[in-house]
C-alpha atoms as a PDB file:
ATOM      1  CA  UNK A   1      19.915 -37.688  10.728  1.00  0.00           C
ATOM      2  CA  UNK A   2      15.939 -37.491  10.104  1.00  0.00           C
ATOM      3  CA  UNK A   3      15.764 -34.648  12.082  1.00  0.00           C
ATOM      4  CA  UNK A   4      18.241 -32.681  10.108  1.00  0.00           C
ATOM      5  CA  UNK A   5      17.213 -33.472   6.705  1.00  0.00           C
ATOM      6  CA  UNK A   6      13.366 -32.734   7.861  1.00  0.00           C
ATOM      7  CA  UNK A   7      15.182 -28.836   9.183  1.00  0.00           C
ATOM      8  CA  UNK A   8      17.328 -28.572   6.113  1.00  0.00           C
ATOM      9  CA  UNK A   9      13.813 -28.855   3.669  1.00  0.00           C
ATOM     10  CA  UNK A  10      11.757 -27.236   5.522  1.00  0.00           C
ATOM     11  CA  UNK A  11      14.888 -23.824   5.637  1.00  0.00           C
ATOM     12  CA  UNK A  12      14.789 -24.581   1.889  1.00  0.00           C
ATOM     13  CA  UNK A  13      10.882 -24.505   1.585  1.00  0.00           C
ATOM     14  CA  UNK A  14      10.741 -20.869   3.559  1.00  0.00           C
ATOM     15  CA  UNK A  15      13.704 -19.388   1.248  1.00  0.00           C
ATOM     16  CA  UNK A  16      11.896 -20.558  -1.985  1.00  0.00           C
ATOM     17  CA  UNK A  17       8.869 -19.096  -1.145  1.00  0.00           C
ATOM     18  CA  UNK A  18      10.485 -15.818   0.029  1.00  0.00           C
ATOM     19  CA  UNK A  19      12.363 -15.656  -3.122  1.00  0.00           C
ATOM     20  CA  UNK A  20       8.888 -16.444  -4.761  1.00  0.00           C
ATOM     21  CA  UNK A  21       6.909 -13.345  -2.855  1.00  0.00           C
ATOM     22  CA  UNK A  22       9.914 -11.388  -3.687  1.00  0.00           C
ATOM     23  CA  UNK A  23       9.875 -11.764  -7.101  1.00  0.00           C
ATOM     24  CA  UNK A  24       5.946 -11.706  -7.621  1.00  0.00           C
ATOM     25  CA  UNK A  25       5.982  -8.102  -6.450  1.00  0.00           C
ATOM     26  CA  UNK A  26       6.766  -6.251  -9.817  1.00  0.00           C
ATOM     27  CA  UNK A  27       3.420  -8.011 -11.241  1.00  0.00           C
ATOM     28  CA  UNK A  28       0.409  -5.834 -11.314  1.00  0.00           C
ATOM     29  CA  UNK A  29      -3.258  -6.657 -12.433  1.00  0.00           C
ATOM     30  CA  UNK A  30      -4.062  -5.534 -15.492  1.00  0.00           C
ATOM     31  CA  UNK A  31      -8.143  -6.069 -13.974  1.00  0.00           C
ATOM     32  CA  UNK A  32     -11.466  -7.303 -15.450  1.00  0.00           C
ATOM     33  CA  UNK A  33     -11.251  -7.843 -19.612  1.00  0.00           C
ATOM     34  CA  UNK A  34     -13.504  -5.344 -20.575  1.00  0.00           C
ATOM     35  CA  UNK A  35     -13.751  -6.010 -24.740  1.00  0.00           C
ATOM     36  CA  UNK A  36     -12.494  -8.678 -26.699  1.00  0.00           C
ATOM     37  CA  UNK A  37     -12.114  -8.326 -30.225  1.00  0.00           C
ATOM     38  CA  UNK A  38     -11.417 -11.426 -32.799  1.00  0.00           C
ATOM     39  CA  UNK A  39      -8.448 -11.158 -35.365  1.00  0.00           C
ATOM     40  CA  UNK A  40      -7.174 -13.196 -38.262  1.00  0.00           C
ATOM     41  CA  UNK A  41      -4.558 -15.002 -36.571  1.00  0.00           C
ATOM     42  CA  UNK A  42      -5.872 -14.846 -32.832  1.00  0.00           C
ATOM     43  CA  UNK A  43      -7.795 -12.130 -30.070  1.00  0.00           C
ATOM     44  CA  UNK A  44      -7.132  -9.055 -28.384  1.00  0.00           C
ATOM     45  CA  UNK A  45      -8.370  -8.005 -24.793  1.00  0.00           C
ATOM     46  CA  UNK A  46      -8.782  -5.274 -23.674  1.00  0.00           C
ATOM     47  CA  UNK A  47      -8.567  -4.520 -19.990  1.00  0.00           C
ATOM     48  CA  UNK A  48      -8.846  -0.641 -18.688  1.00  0.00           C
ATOM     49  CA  UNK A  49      -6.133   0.841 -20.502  1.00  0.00           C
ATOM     50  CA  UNK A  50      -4.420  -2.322 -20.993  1.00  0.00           C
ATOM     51  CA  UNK A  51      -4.142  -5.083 -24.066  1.00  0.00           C
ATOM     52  CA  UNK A  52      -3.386  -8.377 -24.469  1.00  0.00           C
ATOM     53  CA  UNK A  53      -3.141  -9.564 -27.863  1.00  0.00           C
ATOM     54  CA  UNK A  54      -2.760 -13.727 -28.450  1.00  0.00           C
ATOM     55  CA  UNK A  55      -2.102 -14.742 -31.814  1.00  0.00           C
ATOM     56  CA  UNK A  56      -1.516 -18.460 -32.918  1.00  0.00           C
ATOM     57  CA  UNK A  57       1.323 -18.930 -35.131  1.00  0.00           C
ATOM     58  CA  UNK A  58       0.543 -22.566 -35.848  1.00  0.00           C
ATOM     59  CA  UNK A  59      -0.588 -25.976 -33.899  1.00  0.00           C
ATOM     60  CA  UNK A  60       1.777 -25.865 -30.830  1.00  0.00           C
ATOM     61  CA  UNK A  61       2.791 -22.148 -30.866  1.00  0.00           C
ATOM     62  CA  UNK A  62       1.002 -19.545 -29.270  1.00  0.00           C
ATOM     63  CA  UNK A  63       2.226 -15.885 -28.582  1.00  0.00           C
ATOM     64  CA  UNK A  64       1.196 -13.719 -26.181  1.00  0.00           C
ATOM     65  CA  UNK A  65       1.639  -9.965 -25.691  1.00  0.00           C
ATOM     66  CA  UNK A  66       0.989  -7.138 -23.457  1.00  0.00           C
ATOM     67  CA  UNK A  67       0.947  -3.637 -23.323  1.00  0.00           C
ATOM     68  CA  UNK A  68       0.309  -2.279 -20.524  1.00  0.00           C
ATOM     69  CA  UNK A  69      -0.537   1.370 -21.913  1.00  0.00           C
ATOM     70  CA  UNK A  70      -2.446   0.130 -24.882  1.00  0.00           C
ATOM     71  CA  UNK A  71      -0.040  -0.164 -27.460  1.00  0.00           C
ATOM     72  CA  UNK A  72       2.182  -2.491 -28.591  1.00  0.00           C
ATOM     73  CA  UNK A  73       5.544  -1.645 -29.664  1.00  0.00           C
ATOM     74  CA  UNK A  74       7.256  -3.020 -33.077  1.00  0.00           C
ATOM     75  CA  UNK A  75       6.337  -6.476 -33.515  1.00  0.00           C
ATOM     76  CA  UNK A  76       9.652  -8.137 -33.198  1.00  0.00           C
ATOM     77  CA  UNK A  77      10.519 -11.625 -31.366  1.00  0.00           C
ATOM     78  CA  UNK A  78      14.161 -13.672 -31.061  1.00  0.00           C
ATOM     79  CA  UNK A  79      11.855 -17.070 -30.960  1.00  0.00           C
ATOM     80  CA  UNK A  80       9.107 -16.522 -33.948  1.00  0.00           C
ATOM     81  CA  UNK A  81      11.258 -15.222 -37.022  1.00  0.00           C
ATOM     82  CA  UNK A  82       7.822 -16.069 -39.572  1.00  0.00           C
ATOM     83  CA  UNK A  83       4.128 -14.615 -39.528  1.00  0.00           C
ATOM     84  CA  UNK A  84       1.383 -16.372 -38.343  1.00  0.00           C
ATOM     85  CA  UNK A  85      -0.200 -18.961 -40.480  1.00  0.00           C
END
């Protein structure tokens, strides 16, 4: 009975992580954050061609963007509904 339950995690341990690999290999690296510039509500940084803008809405709620050819769409969210405080 050990000996199957120790085969059964150990299958389910090698399908997680191939589902993990899997899934990890749309991801790219946006590289080495080149500028960072200070706003109002949060910071920007800028890697290569690439942004990251993190703004703090208030104590607890953080947002975090990315554009991945330097600019960022319409600000829109179906979570944060108010601006930043």
């Amino acid at each position: 009975m050990l000996v199957r339950a120790h085969r059964f995690a150990i299958v389910l341990l090698l399908s997680l992580l191939v589902c993990a690999w899997n899934g990890a290999q749309g991801w790219h690296h946006l590289g080495n954050v080149q500028h960072v510039e200070q706003q109002k509500d949060g910071v920007e940084l800028t890697a290569g061609s690439a942004k990251v803008r993190i703004t703090a809405f208030r104590d607890g709620i953080v947002r975090v963007r990315v554009a991945p050819n330097g600019n960022f769409p319409k600000d829109f969210s179906w979570a944060i509904i108010q601006s930043a405080e």
